[in-house]
N, C-alpha and C. Protein backbone atom coordinates (compact mmCIF):
# COMPACT_ATOMS: atom_id res chain seq x y z
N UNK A 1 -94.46 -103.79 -110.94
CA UNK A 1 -93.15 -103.71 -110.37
C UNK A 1 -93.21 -103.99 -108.87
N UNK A 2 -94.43 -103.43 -108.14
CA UNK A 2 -94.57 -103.59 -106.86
C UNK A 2 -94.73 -105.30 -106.79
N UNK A 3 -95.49 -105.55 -107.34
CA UNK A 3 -95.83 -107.38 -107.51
C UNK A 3 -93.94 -108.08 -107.54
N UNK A 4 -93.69 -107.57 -108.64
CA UNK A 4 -92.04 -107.89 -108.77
C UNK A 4 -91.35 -108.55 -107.38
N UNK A 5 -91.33 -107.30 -107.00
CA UNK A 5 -90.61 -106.46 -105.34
C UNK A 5 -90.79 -107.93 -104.51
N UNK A 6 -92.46 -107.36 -103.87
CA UNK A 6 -93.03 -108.48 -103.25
C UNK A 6 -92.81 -109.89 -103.16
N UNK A 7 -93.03 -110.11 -104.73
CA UNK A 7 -92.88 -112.20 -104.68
C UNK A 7 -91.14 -111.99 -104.83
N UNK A 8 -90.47 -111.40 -104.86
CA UNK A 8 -89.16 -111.72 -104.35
C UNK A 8 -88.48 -111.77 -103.17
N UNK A 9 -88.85 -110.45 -102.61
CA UNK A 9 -88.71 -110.65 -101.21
C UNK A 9 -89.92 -112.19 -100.08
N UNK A 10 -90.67 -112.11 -100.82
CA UNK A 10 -91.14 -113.12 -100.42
C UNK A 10 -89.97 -114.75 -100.43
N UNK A 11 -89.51 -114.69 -101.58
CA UNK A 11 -88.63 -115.86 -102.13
C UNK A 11 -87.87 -115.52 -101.30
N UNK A 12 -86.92 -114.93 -101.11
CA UNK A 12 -85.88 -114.79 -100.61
C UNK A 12 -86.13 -114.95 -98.93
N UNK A 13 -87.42 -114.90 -98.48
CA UNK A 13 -87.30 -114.73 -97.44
C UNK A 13 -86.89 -116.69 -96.80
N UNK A 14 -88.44 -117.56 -97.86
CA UNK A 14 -88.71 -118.77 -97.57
C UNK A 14 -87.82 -119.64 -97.70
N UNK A 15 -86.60 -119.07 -98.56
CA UNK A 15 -84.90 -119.81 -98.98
C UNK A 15 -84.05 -119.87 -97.41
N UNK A 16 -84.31 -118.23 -96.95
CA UNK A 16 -83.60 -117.94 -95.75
C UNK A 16 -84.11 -118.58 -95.08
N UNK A 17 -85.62 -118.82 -94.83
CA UNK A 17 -86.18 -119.64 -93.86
C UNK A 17 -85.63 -121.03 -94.36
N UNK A 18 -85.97 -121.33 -95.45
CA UNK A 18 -85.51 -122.95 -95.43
C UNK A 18 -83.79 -123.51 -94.95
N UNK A 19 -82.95 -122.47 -95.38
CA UNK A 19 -81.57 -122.39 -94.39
C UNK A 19 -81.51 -122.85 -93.07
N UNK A 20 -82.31 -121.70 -92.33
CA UNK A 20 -82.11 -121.88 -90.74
C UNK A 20 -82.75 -122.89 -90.35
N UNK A 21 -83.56 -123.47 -91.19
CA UNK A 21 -84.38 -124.98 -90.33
C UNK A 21 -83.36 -125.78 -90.76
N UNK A 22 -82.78 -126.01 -92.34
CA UNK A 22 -81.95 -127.08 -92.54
C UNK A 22 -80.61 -126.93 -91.83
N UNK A 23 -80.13 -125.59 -91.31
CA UNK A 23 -79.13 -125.96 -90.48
C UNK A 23 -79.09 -126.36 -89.02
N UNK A 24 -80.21 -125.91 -88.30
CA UNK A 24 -80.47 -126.17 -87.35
C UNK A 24 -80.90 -127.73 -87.28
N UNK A 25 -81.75 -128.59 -88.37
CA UNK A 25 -81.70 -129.67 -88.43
C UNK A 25 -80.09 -131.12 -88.44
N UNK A 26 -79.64 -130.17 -89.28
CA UNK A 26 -78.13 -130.90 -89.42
C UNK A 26 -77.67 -131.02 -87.94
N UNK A 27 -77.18 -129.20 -87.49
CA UNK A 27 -76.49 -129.33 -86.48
C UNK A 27 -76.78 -129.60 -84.92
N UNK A 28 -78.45 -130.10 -84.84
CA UNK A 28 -79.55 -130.58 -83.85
C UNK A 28 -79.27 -129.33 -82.52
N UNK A 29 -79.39 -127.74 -83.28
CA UNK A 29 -79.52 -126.64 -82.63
C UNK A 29 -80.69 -126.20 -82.29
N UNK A 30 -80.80 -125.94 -80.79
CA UNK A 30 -82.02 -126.36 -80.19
C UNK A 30 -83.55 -124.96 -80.25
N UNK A 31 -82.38 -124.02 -80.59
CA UNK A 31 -83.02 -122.54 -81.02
C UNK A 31 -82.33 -122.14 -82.34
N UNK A 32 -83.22 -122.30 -83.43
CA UNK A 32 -82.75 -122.21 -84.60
C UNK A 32 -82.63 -120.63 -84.71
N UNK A 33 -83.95 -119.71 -83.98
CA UNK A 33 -83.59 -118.76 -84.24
C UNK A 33 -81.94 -117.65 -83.79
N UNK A 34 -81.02 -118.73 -83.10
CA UNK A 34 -79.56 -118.45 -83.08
C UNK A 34 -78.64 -118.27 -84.36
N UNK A 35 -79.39 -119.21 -85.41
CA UNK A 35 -78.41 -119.09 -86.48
C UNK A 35 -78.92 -117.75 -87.46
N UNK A 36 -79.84 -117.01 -87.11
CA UNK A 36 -80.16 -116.08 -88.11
C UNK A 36 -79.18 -115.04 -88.54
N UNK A 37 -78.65 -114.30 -87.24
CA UNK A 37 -77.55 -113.47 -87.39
C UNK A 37 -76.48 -113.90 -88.53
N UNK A 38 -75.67 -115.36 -87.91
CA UNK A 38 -74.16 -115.77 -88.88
C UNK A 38 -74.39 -115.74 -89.87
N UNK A 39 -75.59 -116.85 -90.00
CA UNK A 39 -76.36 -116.69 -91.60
C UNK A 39 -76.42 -115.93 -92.31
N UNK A 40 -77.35 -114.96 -91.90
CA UNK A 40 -77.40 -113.30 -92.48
C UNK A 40 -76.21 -113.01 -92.67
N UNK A 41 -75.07 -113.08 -91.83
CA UNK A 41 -73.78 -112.23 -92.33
C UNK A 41 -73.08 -112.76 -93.62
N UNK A 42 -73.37 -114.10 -93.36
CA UNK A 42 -72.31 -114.84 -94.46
C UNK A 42 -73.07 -114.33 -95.69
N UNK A 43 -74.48 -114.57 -95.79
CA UNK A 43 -75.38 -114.21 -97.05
C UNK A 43 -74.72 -112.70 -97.51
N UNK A 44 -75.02 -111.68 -96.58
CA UNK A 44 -74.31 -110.43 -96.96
C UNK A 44 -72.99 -110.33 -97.51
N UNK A 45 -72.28 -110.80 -97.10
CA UNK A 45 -70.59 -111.06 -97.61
C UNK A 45 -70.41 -111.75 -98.57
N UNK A 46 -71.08 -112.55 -99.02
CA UNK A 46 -70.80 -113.35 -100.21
C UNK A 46 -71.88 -112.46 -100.92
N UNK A 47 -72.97 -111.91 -100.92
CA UNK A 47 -73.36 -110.96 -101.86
C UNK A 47 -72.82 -110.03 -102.50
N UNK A 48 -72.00 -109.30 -101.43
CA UNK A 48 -71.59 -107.88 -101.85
C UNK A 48 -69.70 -108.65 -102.55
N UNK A 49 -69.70 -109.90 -102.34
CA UNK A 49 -68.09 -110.18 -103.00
C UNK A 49 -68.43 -111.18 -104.16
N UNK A 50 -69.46 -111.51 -104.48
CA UNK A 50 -69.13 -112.57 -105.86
C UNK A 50 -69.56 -111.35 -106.69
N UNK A 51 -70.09 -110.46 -107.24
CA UNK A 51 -70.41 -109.85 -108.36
C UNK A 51 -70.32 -108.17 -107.57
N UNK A 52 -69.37 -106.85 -108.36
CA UNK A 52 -69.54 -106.34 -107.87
C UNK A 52 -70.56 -104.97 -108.86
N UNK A 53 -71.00 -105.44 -109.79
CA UNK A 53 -71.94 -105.19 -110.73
C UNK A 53 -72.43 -105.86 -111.98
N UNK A 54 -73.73 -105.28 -112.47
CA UNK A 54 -74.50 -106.08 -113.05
C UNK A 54 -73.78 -107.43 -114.13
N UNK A 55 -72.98 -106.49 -114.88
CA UNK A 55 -72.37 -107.00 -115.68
C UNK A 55 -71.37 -108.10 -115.80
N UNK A 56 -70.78 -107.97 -114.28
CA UNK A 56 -69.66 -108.90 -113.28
C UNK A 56 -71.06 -109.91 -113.56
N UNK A 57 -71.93 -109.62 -112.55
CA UNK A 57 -72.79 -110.69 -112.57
C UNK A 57 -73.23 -111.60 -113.51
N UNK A 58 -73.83 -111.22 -114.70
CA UNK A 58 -73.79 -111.97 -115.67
C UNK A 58 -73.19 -112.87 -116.61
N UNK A 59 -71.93 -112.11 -116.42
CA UNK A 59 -70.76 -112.59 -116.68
C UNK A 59 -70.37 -114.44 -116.32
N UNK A 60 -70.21 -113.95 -115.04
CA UNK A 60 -70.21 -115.02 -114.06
C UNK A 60 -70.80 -115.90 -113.92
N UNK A 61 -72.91 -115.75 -114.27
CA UNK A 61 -73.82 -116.39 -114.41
C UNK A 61 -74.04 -117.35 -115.26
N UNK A 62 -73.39 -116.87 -116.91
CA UNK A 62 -73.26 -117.20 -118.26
C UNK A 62 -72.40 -118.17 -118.23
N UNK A 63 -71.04 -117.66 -117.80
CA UNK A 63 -70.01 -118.62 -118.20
C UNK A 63 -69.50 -119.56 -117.18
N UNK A 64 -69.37 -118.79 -115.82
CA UNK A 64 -68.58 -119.74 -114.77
C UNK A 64 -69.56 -120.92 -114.32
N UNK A 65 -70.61 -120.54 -113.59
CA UNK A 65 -71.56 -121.06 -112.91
C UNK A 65 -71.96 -122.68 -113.74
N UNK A 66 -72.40 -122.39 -114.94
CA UNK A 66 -72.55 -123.90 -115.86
C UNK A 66 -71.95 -124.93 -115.47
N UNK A 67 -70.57 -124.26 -115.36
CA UNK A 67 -69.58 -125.28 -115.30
C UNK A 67 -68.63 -125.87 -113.99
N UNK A 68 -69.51 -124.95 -112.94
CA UNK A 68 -69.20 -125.15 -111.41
C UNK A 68 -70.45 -125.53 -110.96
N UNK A 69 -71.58 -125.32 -111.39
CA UNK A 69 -72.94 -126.17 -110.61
C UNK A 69 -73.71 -127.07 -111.34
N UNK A 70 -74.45 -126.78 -112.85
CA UNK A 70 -74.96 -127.33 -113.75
C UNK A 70 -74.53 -128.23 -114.17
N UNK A 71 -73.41 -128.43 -114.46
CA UNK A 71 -72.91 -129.86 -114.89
C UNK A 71 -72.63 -130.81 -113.31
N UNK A 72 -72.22 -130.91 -112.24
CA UNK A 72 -72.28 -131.28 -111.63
C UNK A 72 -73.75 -131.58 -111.03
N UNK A 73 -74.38 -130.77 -110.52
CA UNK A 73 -75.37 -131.22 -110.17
C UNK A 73 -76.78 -131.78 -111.10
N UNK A 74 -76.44 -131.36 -112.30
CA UNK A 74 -77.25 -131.98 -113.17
C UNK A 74 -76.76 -133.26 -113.91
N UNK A 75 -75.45 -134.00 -113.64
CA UNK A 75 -75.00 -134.67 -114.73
C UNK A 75 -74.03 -135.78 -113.72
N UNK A 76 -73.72 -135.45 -113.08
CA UNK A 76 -72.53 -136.24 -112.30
C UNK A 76 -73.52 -136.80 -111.22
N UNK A 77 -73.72 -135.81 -110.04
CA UNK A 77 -74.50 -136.51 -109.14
C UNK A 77 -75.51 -137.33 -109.38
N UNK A 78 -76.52 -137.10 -110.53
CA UNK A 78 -77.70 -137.99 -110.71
C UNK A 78 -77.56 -139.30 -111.52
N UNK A 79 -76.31 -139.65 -112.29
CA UNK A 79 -75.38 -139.86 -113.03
C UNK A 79 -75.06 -140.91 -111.80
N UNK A 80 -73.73 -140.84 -110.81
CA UNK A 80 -73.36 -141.88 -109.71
C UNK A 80 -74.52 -142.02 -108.47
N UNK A 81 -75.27 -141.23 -108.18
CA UNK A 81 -76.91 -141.98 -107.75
C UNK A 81 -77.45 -143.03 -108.56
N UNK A 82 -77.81 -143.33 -109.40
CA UNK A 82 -78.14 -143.90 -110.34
C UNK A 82 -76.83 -145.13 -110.61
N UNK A 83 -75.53 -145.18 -110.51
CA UNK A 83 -75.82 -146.45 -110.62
C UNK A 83 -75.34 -146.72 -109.25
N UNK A 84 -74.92 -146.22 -108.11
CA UNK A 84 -74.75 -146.82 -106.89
C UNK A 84 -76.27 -147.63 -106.71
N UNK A 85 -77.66 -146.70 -107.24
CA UNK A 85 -78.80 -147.67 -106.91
C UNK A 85 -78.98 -148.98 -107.68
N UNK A 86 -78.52 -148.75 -108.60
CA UNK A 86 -77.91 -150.48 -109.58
C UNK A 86 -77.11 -151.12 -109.06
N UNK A 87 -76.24 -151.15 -108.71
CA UNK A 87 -75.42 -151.96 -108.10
C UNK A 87 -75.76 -152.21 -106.50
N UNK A 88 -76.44 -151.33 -105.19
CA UNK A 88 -77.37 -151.91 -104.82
C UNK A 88 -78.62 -152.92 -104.98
């Protein structure tokens, strides 16, 4: 369980890290470590408001999500990539 703990907080940390470099990359911010705070807040606020227990969560996971990320990003985008590179 301690192992559990660990490689998650680990994950979670290298996601957050990969955030603040990719936003600081986008927005060519010259001290990335500025965006940690907003970041952090928004992460907190949208945590504690999309699911407000387990069951919300799953819920949500099962049914909504498929059909707001999975099909899009698995099916549409790779889908018009593919033939914009054909027709290039």
């Amino acid at each position: 369980m301690i192992a559990l703990v660990i490689v998650g907080f680990v994950k979670i940390s290298v996601f957050f890290y990969a955030v603040i470099v990719g936003l600081s990359t986008l927005f060519k911010v010259k001290r990335p470590s500025a965006l940690t705070y907003p970041v952090g807040t928004v992460i907190l606020f949208f945590s504690l408001t999309i699911a407000s227990n387990v069951q919300e969560h799953l819920k949500e996971g099962l049914t909504i999500m498929p059909v707001l990320l999975f099909i899009p990003f698995h099916l549409v985008i790779p889908f018009t990539l593919l033939c914009i590179a054909f027709i290039k």
